[in-house]
Structures are given as C-alpha cells and as structure tokens.
Protein backbone atom coordinates (compact mmCIF):
# COMPACT_ATOMS: atom_id res chain seq x y z
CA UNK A 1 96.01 69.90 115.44
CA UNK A 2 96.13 72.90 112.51
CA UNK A 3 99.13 72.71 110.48
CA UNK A 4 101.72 74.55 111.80
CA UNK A 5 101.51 71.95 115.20
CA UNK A 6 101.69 69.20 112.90
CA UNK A 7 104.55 70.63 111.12
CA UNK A 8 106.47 71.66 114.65
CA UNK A 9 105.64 67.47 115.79
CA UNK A 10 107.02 65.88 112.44
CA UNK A 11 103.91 64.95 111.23
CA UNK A 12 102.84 65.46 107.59
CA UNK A 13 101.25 69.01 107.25
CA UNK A 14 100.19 70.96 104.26
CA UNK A 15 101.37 74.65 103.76
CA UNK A 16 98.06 76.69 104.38
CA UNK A 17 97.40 79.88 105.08
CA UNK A 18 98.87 80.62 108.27
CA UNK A 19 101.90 78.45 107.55
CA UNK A 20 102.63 80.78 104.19
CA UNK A 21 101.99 83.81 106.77
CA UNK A 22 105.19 82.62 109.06
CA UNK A 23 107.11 82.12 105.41
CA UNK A 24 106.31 85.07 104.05
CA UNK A 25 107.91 86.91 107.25
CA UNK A 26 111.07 84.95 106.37
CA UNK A 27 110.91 86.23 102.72
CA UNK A 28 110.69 90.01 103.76
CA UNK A 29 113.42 89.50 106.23
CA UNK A 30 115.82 87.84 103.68
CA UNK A 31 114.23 90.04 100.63
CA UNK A 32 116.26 92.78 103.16
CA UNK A 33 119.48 90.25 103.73
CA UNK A 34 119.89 89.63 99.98
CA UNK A 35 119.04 93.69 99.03
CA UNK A 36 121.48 95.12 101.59
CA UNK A 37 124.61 97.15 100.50
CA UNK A 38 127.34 94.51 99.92
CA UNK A 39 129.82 96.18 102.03
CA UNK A 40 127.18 97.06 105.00
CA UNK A 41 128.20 93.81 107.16
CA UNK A 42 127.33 95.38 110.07
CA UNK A 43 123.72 95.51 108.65
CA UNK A 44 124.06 91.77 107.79
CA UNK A 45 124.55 90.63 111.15
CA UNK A 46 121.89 92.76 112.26
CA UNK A 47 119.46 91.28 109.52
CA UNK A 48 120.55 87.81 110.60
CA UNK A 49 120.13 88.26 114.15
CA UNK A 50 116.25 89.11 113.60
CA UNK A 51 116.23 86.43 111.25
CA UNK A 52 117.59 83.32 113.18
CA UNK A 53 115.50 81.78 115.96
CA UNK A 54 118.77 81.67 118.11
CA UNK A 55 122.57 82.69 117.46
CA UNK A 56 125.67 84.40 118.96
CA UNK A 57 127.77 86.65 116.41
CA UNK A 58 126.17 84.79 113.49
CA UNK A 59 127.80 85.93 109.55
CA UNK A 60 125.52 85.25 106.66
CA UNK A 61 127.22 86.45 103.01
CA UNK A 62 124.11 86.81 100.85
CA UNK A 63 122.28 85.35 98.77
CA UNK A 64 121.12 83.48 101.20
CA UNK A 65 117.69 81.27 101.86
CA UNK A 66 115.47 79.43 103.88
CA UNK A 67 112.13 78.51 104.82
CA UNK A 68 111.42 80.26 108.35
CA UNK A 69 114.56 81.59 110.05
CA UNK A 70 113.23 80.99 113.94
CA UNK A 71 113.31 77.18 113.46
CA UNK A 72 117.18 77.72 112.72
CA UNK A 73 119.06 77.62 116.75
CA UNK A 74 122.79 78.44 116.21
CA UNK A 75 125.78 78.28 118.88
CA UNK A 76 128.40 80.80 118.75
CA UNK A 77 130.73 82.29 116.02
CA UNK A 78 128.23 80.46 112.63
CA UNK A 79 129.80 81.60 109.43
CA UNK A 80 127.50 81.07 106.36
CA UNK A 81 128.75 81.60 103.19
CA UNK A 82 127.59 82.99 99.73
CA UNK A 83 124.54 81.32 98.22
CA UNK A 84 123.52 79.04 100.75
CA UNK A 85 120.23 77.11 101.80
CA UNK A 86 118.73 75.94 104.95
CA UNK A 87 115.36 74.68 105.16
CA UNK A 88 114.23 74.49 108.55
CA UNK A 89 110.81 73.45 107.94
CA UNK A 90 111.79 71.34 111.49
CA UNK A 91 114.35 72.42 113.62
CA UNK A 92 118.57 72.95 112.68
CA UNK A 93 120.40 72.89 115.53
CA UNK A 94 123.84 73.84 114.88
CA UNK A 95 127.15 74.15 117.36
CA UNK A 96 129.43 76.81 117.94
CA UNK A 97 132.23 77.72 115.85
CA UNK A 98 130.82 76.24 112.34
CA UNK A 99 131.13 76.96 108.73
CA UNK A 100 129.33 76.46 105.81
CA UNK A 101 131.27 77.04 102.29
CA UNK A 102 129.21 78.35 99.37
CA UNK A 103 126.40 76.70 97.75
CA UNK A 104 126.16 74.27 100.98
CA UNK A 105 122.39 73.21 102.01
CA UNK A 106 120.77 71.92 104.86
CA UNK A 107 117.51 70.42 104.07
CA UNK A 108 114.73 69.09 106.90
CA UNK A 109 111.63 68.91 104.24
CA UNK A 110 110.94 66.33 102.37
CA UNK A 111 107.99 65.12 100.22
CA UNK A 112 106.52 61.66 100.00
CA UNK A 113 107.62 58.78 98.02
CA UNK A 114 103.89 58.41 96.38
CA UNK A 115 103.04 60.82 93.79
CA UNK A 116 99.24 60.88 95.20
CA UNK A 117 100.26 61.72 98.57
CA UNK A 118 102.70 64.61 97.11
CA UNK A 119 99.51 65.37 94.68
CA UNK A 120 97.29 66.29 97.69
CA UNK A 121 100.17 68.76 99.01
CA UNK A 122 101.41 66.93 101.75
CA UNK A 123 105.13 68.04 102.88
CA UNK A 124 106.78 66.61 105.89
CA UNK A 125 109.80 67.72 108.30
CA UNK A 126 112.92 65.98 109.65
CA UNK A 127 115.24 67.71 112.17
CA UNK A 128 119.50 67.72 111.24
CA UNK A 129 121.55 68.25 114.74
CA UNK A 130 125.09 69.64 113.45
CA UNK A 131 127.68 69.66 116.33
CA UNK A 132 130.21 72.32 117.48
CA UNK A 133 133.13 73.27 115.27
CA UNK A 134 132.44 71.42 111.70
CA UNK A 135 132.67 72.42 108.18
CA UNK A 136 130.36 71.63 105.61
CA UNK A 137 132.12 72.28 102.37
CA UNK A 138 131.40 74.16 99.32
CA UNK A 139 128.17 72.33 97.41
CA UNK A 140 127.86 69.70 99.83
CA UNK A 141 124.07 68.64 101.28
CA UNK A 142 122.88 67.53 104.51
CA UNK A 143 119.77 65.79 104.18
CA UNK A 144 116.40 65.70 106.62
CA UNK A 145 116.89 63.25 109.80
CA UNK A 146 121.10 63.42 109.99
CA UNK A 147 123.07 64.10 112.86
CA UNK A 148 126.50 65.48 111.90
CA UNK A 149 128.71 64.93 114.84
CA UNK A 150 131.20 67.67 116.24
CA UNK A 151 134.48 68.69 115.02
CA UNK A 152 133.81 67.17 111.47
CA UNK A 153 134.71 68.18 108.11
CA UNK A 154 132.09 67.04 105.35
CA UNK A 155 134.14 67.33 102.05
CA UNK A 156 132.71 69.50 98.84
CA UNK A 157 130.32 68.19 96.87
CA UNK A 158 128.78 65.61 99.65
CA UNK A 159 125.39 64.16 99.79
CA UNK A 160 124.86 63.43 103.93
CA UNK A 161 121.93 60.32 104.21
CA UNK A 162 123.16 58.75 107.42
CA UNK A 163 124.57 60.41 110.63
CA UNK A 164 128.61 60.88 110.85
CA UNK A 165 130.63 60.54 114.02
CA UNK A 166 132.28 63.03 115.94
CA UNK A 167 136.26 63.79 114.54
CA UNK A 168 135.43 62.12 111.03
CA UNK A 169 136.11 63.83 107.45
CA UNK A 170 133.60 62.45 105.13
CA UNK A 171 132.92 62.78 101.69
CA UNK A 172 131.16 61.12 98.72
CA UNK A 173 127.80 60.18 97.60
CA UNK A 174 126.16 58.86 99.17
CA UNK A 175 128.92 59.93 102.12
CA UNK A 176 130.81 57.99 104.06
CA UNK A 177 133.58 58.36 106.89
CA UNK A 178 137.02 58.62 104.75
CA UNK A 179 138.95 58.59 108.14
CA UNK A 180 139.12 60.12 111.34
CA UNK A 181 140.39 63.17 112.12
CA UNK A 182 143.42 63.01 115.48
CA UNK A 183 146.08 65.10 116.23
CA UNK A 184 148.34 64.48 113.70
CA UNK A 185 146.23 66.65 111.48
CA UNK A 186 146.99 69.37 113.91
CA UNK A 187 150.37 70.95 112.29
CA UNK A 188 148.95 70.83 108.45
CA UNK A 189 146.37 73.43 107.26
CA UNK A 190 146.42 71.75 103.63
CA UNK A 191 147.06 68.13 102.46
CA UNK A 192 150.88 68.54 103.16
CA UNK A 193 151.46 71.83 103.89
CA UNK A 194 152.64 72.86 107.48
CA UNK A 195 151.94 75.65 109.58
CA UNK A 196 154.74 77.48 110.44
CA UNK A 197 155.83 77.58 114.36
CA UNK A 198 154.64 81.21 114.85
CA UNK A 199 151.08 79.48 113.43
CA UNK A 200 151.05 77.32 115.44
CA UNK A 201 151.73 79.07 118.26
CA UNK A 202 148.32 81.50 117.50
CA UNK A 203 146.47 78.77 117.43
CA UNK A 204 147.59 77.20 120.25
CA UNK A 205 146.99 80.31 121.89
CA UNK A 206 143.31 80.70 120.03
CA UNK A 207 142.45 77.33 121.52
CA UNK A 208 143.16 78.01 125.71
C-alpha cells in the first residue's frame, strides 16, 4: 500500500510526496476562500462547493482551514463560521442542518504517543461522524474517533474525547452530557427567555 491507501484505511502513513500534492490542492482552493472579497458570498459558496468532497447549500465565513476538503461529506444547509478548522485527514461526515460557531475544530489526525514513532514522521487518521441538526459552539473541539449524535448542542469551549448521544447538550473538559435536550426546551431560545407566539408559530411552520 503507498501512503495515501494507508491514510484512506486508518493506518499510520507518512505525508510524502503525493500526499502533499492532494494538500497542496486544498491550500490553493482555500488560499482563494480566505482571499475572496468579504462581501462576495455568492463566490464563497461557490469556492466551498469545489472544495468539499460532498455538500448541499454549504456557508463557510473565512478564514477557514483544513487538510484536504474531499474527505469532508456534508448533508444539507452546513453553516461554518469565522476561523474554523477541520482536519479531515480521514473522513467527517456531517448531517444536515448543522452549525459550527467561530474558532470550532474538528480534528481526525493525530500523532503517536512515542516521540520516536512521531520522530520518523508517522501521522495517523481517525474518522468523527457528526449527526443531523447539532451545534458545535464557539471554541469548542471534536477530537479524532467521536461520534457526535444528532440534534445535539456541544457548549463553547468543549473538548469532545468520547461519543455523545443523540438530544444531549454537553459541555466541559473533558465533556460530558449536562442533560438531555426534550421538548420543554422547545418555547425558550435563551436560558429563560421565551419565544413569542408569532415565533413560535414560524417555527412550527419551518419544521412541517
């Protein structure tokens, strides 16, 4: 196996030639993302189209970064926000409908524990599934190997180790569930703050 099929099977792999050719296509694409006229966001979803293996109606707000782009399969409706980082060294599968607040990350690299093995430029690749309709919040990190189930809110500021459940919000470091997320949480866009009825009623409306 070269190194870009031992990279694609999770297996440790060291960058080489043609893996740096496949990043360096990444870096001209975002080198145009990051460049482009602020206001031009036609020209950003454009950019991020070519740039993301798979989407539907993605919006990236640059800067934005990441490894490879193609290894990067996005649902419908994925809103990334300023200054954000995913690297897909294996692949992020994300659902429809998510968001990701500035400075979030996704990370599937990692590097091994030994300092001899990370000497002889050995990398390594975990894949992160994140389901339909969550937000990862402003600074928070998802880290190589976790599953973030659907409909979850990951608090700012989060470190993600270990896999959360569908309908949780979650928050810490390391994070853990804080509690789940039902229907009471419905009527309340913040803390204790109500939508009003004619709010409600668009999203009830949204949601059909």
């Amino acid at each position: 196996m070269n190194n870009i099929e031992r990279r694609d099977a999770g297996l440790p792999y060291i960058p080489d030639e043609e893996v740096l050719a496949q990043y360096r296509r990444c870096r001209a694409l975002l080198d145009r993302l990051n460049r482009a006229p602020f206001d031009d966001l036609e020209l950003h979803r454009t950019i991020a189209s070519e740039l993301l293996g798979e989407s539907e109606n993605a919006v990236i707000n640059p800067p934005f970064f990441c490894d490879y782009g193609f290894n990067i399969r996005a649902g419908k409706n994925l809103y990334i926000n300023y200054n954000c980082t995913i690297l897909d060294v294996c692949r992020v599968t994300i659902g429809d409908n998510c968001l990701m607040a500035p400075n979030a990350a996704i990370y599937t690299a990692g590097h091994p524990l030994h300092p001899a093995a990370r000497a002889a430029g050995y990398e390594y690749g975990a894949p992160v599934t994140i389901g339909d309709n969550v937000w990862i919040g402003g600074g928070a990190m998802i880290l190589p190997g976790v599953t973030v189930g659907s409909n979850c809110v990951i608090a700012a500021g989060s470190v993600v180790t270990k896999d959360v459940p569908d309908w949780s919000l979650a928050a810490g470091n390391p994070c853990r569930v804080i509690r789940r997320i039902t229907g009471e949480d419905f009527a309340f866009y913040f803390k204790d703050k109500r939508f009003s009825e004619d709010e409600l009623a668009v999203i009830k409306k949204s949601a059909r």
